[in-house]
Protein backbone atom coordinates (compact mmCIF):
# COMPACT_ATOMS: atom_id res chain seq x y z
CA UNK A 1 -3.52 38.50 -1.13
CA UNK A 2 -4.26 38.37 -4.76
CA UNK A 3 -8.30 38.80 -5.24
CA UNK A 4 -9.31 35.55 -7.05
CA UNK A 5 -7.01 32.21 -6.53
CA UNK A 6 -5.34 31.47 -9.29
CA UNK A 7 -4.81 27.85 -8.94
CA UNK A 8 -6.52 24.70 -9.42
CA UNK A 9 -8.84 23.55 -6.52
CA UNK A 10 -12.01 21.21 -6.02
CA UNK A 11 -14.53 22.87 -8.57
CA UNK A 12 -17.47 21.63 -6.56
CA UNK A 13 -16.35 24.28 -3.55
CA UNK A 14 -16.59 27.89 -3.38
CA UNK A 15 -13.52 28.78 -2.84
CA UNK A 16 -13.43 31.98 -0.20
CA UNK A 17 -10.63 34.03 -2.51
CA UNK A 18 -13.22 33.15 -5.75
CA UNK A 19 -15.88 35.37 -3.93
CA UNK A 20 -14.44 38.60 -5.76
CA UNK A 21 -16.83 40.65 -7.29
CA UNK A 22 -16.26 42.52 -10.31
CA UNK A 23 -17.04 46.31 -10.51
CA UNK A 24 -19.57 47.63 -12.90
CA UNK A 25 -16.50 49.36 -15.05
CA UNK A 26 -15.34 46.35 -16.10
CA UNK A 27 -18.11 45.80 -18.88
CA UNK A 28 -17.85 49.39 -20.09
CA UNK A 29 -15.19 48.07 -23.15
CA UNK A 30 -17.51 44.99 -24.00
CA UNK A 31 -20.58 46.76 -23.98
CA UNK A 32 -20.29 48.16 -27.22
CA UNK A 33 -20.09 44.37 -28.86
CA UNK A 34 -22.54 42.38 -27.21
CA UNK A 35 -25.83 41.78 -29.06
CA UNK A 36 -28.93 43.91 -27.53
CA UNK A 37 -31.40 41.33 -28.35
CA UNK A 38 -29.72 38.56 -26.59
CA UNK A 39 -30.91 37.70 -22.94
CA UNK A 40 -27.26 37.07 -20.70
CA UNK A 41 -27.18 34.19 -18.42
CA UNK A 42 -24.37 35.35 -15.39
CA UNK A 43 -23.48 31.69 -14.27
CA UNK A 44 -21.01 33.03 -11.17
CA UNK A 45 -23.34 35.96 -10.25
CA UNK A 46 -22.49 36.26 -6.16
CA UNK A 47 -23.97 39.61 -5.44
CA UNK A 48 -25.09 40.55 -9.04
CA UNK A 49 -22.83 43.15 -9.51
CA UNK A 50 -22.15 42.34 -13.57
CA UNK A 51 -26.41 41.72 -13.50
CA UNK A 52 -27.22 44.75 -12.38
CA UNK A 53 -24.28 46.27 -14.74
CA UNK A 54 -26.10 44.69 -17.96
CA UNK A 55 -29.49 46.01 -16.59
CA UNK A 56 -28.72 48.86 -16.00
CA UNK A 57 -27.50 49.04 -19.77
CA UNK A 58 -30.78 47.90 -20.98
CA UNK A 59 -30.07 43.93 -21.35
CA UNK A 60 -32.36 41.25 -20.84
CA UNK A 61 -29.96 39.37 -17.50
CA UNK A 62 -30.34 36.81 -14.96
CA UNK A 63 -27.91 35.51 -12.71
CA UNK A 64 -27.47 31.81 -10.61
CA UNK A 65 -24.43 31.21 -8.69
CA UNK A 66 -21.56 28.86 -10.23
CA UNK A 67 -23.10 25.95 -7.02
CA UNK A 68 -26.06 27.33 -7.83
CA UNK A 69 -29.19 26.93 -5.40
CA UNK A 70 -31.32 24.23 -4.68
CA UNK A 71 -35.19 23.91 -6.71
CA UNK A 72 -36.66 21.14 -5.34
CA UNK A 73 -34.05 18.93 -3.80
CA UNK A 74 -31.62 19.54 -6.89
CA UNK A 75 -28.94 22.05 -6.59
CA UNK A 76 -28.27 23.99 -9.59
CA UNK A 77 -24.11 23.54 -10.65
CA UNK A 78 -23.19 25.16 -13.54
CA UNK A 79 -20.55 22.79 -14.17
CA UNK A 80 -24.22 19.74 -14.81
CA UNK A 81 -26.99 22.43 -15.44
CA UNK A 82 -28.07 25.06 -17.61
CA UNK A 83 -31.19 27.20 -18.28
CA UNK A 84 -33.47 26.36 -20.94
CA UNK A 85 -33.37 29.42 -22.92
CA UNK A 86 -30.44 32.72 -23.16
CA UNK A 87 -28.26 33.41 -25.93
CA UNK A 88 -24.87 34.38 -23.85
CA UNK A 89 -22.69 34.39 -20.95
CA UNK A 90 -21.00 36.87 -19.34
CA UNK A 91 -19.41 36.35 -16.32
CA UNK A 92 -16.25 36.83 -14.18
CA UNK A 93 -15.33 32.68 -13.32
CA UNK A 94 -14.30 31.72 -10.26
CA UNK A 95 -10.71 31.30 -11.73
CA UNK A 96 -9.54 28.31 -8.75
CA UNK A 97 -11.56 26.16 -11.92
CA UNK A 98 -11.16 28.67 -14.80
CA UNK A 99 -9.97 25.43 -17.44
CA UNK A 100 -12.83 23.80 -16.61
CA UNK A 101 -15.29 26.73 -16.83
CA UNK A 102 -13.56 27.60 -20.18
CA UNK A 103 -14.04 24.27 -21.24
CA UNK A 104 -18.11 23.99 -20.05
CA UNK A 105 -18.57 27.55 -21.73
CA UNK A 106 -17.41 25.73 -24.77
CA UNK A 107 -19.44 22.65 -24.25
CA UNK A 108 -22.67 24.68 -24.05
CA UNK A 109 -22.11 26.47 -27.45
CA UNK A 110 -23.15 29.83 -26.53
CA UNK A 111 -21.11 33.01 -27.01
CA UNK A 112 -19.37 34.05 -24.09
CA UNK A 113 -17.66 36.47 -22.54
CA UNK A 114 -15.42 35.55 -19.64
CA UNK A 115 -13.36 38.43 -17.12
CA UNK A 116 -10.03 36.14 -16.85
CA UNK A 117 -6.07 36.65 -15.53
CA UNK A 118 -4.52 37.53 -18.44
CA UNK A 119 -1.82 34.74 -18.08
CA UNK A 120 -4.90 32.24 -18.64
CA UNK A 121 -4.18 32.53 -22.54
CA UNK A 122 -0.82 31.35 -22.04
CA UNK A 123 -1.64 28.37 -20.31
CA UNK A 124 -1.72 25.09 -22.43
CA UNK A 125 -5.04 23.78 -21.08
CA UNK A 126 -6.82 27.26 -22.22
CA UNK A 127 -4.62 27.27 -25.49
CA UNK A 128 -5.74 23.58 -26.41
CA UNK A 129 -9.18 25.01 -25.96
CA UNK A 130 -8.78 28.01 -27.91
CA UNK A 131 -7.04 26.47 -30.72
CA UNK A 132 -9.79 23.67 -31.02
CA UNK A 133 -12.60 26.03 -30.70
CA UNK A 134 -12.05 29.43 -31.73
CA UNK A 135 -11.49 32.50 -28.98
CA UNK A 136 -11.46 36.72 -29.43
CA UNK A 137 -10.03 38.74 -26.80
CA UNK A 138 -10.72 42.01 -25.33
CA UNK A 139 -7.93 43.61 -23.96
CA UNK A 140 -8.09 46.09 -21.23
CA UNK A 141 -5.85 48.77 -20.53
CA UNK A 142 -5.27 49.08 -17.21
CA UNK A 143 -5.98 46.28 -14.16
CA UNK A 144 -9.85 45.68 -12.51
CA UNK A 145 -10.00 46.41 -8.63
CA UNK A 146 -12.84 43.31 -7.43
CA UNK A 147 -14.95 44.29 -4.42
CA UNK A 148 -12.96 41.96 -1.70
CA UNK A 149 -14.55 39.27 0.39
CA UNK A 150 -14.85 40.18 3.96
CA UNK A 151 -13.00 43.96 3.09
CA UNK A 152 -15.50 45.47 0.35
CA UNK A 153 -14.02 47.70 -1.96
CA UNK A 154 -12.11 49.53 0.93
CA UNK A 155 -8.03 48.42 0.62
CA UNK A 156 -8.94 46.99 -2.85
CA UNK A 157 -5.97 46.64 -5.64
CA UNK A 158 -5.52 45.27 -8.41
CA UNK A 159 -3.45 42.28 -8.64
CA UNK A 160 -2.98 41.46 -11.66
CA UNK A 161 -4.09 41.91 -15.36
CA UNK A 162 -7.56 40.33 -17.07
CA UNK A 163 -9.10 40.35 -20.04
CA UNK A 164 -12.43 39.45 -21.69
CA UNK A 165 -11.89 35.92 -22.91
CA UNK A 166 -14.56 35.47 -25.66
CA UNK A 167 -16.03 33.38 -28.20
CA UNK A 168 -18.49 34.83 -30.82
CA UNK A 169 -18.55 38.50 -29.58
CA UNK A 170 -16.49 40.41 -31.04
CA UNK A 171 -16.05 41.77 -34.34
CA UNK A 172 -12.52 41.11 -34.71
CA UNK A 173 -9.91 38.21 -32.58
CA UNK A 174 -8.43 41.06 -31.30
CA UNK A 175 -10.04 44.19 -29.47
CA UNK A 176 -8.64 47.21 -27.12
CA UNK A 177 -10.92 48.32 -24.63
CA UNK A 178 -10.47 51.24 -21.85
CA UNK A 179 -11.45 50.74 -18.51
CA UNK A 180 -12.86 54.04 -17.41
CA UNK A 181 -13.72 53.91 -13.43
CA UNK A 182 -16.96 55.49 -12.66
CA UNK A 183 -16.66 58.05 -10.16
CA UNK A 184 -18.58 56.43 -7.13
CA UNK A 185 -16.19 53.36 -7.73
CA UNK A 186 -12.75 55.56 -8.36
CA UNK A 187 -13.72 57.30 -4.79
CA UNK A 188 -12.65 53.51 -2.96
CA UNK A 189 -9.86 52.52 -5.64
CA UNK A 190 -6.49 52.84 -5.79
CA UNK A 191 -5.28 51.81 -9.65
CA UNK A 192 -2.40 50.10 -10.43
């Protein structure tokens, strides 16, 4: 079973396959790029793995989930709401509704930096997108192993190849980036 569903679905439900959650490692190549002053909004934050990644590495970070939770009687969706004041995203999207997360990060006019399949930028829908608004990519060298729902990060693989998807990160449209596994993570993964 690949780790994140990879095709379209009802945006407004979690989708049990988009519960994936993405290793600290994985923001080891953007790192470098992202602005220090900025505080990170992490719109799809589950368990707060890619928070506690950019704390960790001395960011101002705060996560909601992409349904978001209820203040008040109002749920917070990410897809109608937004906090009042960040300066990014960074996020791995639930990628059963990556278009139309592409298309929202867009909307909002923040930079971004989004963890998606790598055949994403040769779909028309993202290329439409991209072409219209402007994109950078940071290309990994080897494939992410997400922490599985209901397995953990025991009998985790990679699937298939991602990148970082972004839009007024990076120095250049182009970027190569090493994934380096840390060695608590490398004990429970087997790399493709």
């Amino acid at each position: 079973m690949k780790p994140k569903i990879n095709r379209a679905t009802d945006m407004n439900v979690s989708q049990g396959m988009d519960r994936c959650m993405t290793p600290a490692y994985a923001l080891d190549p953007l790192l470098p790029y992202i602005n220090s002053s900025w505080t990170f909004w992490e719109p799809t934050a589950g368990t707060g793995n890619i928070v506690k990644a950019l704390s960790a590495a001395g960011h101002s970070v705060f996560g909601t989930d992409i349904l978001g939770f209820p203040v008040g009687n109002q749920p917070l969706n990410f897809f109608t709401w937004q906090p009042l004041q960040f300066d990014a995203l960074i996020t791995n999207p639930p990628y059963s509704c990556k278009y139309d997360f592409l298309a929202r990060c867009y909307d909002i006019g923040k930079p971004f930096a989004l963890l998606v399949p790598v055949e994403m930028i040769g779909a028309q829908a993202a290329q439409r997108l991209m072409e219209k608004h402007g994109v950078e990519l940071l290309l990994l060298n080897r494939r992410v192993n997400f922490e599985m729902p209901n397995k953990g990060w025991s009998g985790s693989s990679a699937q298939f190849p991602v990148l970082w998807l972004c839009w007024k990160m990076l120095p250049s449209p182009i970027v190569y980036g090493r994934l380096t596994p840390r060695a608590a993570e490398q004990n429970v993964m087997e790399l493709v």
